[in-house]
Protein backbone atom coordinates (compact mmCIF):
# COMPACT_ATOMS: atom_id res chain seq x y z
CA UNK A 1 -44.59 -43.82 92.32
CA UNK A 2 -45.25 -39.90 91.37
CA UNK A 3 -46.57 -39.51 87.91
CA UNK A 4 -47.92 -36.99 85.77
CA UNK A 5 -51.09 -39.90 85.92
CA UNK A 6 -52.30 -38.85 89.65
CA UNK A 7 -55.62 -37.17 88.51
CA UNK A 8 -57.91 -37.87 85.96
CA UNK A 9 -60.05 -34.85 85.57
CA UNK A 10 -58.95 -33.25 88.81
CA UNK A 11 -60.43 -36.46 91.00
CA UNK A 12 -57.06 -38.27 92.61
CA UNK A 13 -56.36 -41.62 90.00
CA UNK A 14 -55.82 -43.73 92.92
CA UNK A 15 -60.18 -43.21 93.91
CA UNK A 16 -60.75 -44.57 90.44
CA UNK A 17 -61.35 -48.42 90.32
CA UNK A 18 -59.72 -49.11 86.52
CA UNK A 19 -56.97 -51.14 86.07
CA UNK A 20 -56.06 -54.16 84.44
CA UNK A 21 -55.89 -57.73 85.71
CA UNK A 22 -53.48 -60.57 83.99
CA UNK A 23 -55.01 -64.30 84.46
CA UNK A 24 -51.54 -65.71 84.79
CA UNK A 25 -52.93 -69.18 83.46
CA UNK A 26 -54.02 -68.17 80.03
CA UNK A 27 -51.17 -65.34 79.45
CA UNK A 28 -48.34 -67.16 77.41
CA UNK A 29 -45.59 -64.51 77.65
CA UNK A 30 -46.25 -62.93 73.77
CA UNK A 31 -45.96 -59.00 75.29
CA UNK A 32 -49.00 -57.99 73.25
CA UNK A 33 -49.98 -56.01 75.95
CA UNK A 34 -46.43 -54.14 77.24
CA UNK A 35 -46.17 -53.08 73.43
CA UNK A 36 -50.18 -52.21 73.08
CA UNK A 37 -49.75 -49.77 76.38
CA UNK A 38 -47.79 -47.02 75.48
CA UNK A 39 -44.14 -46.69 76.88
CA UNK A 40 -45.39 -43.83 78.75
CA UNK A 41 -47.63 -44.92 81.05
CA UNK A 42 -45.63 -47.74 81.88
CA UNK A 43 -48.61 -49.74 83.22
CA UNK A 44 -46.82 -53.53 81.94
CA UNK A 45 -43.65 -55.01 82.48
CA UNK A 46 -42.17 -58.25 82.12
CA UNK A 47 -41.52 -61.18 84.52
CA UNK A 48 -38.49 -62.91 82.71
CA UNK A 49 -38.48 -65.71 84.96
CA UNK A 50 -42.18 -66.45 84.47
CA UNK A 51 -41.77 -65.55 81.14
CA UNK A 52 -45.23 -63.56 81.73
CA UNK A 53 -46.37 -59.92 81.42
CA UNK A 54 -47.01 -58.34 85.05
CA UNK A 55 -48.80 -55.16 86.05
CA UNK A 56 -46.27 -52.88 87.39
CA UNK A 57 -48.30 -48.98 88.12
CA UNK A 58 -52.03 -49.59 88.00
CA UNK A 59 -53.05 -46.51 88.65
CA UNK A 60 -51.27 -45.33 85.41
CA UNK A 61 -53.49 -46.95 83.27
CA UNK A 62 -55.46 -43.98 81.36
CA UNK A 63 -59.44 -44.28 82.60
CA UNK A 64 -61.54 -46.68 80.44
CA UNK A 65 -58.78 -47.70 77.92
CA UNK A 66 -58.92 -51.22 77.12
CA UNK A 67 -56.63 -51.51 74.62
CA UNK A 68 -54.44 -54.17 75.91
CA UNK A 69 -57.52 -56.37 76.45
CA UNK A 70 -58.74 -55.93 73.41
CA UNK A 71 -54.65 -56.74 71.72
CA UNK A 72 -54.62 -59.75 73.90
CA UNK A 73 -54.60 -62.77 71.96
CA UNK A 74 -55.47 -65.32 74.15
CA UNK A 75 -58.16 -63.47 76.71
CA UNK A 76 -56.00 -63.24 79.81
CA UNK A 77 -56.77 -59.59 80.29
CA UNK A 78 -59.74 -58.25 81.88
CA UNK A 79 -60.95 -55.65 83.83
CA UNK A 80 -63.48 -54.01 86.26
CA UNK A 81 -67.04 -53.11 84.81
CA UNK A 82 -67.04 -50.19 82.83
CA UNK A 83 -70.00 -48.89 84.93
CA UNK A 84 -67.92 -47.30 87.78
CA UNK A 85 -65.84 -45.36 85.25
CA UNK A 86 -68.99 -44.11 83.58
CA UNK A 87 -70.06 -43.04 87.15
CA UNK A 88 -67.04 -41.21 87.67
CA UNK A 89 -67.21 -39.52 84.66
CA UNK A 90 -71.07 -38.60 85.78
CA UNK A 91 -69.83 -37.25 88.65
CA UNK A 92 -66.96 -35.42 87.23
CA UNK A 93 -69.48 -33.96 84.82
CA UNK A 94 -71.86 -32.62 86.92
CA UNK A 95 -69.19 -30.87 89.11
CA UNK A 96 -67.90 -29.31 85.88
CA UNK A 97 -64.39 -30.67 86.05
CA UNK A 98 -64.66 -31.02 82.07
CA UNK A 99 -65.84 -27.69 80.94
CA UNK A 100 -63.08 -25.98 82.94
CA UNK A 101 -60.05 -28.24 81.56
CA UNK A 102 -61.60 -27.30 77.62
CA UNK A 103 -62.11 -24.07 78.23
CA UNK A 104 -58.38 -23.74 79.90
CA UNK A 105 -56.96 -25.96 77.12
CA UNK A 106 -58.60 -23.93 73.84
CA UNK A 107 -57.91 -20.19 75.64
CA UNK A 108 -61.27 -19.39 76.49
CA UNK A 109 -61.05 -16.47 78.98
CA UNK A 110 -64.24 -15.01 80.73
């Protein structure tokens, strides 16, 4: 799927290990987490037979937002250790990715 959600920071989305995972055995079906993820990244959806939430796009989840894990109820969310997004961002950092995108969003011309 083509999304607006292909780079984070000008590094491809898809070399960025953050996504979330649904323990099918403690999810009970409330869709906490398909209304907690905004509409717009579509990362949720919802198995009707299963009566469970599933993880449709992955890779649209926006880098190190946990909110879903943190609206689920019953702890069947989780997710890969913060560490490699903090890496990323590092690395991102130091190749000044960040202070490019500012300066381009608030005008700044040199």
């Amino acid at each position: 799927m083509t999304s607006s959600f292909e780079y984070w920071h000008g590094k491809p989305r898809s070399d960025i290990d953050w996504q979330p995972y649904i323990d099918t055995k403690k999810c009970t079906g409330c869709g906490m987490c398909v209304v907690t993820c905004s509409e717009k990244r579509n990362v949720f959806g919802y198995d009707l037979k299963e009566k469970k939430a599933v993880i449709l796009y992955p890779e649209n989840c926006m880098v190190g937002c946990n909110n879903c894990q943190v609206g689920c109820l019953w702890d069947a969310i989780t997710f890969p250790d913060i560490k490699s997004v903090k890496d990323v961002s590092k690395d991102i950092q130091e190749n000044k990715v960040f202070k490019e995108e500012l300066e381009k969003k608030i005008g700044i011309r040199r």
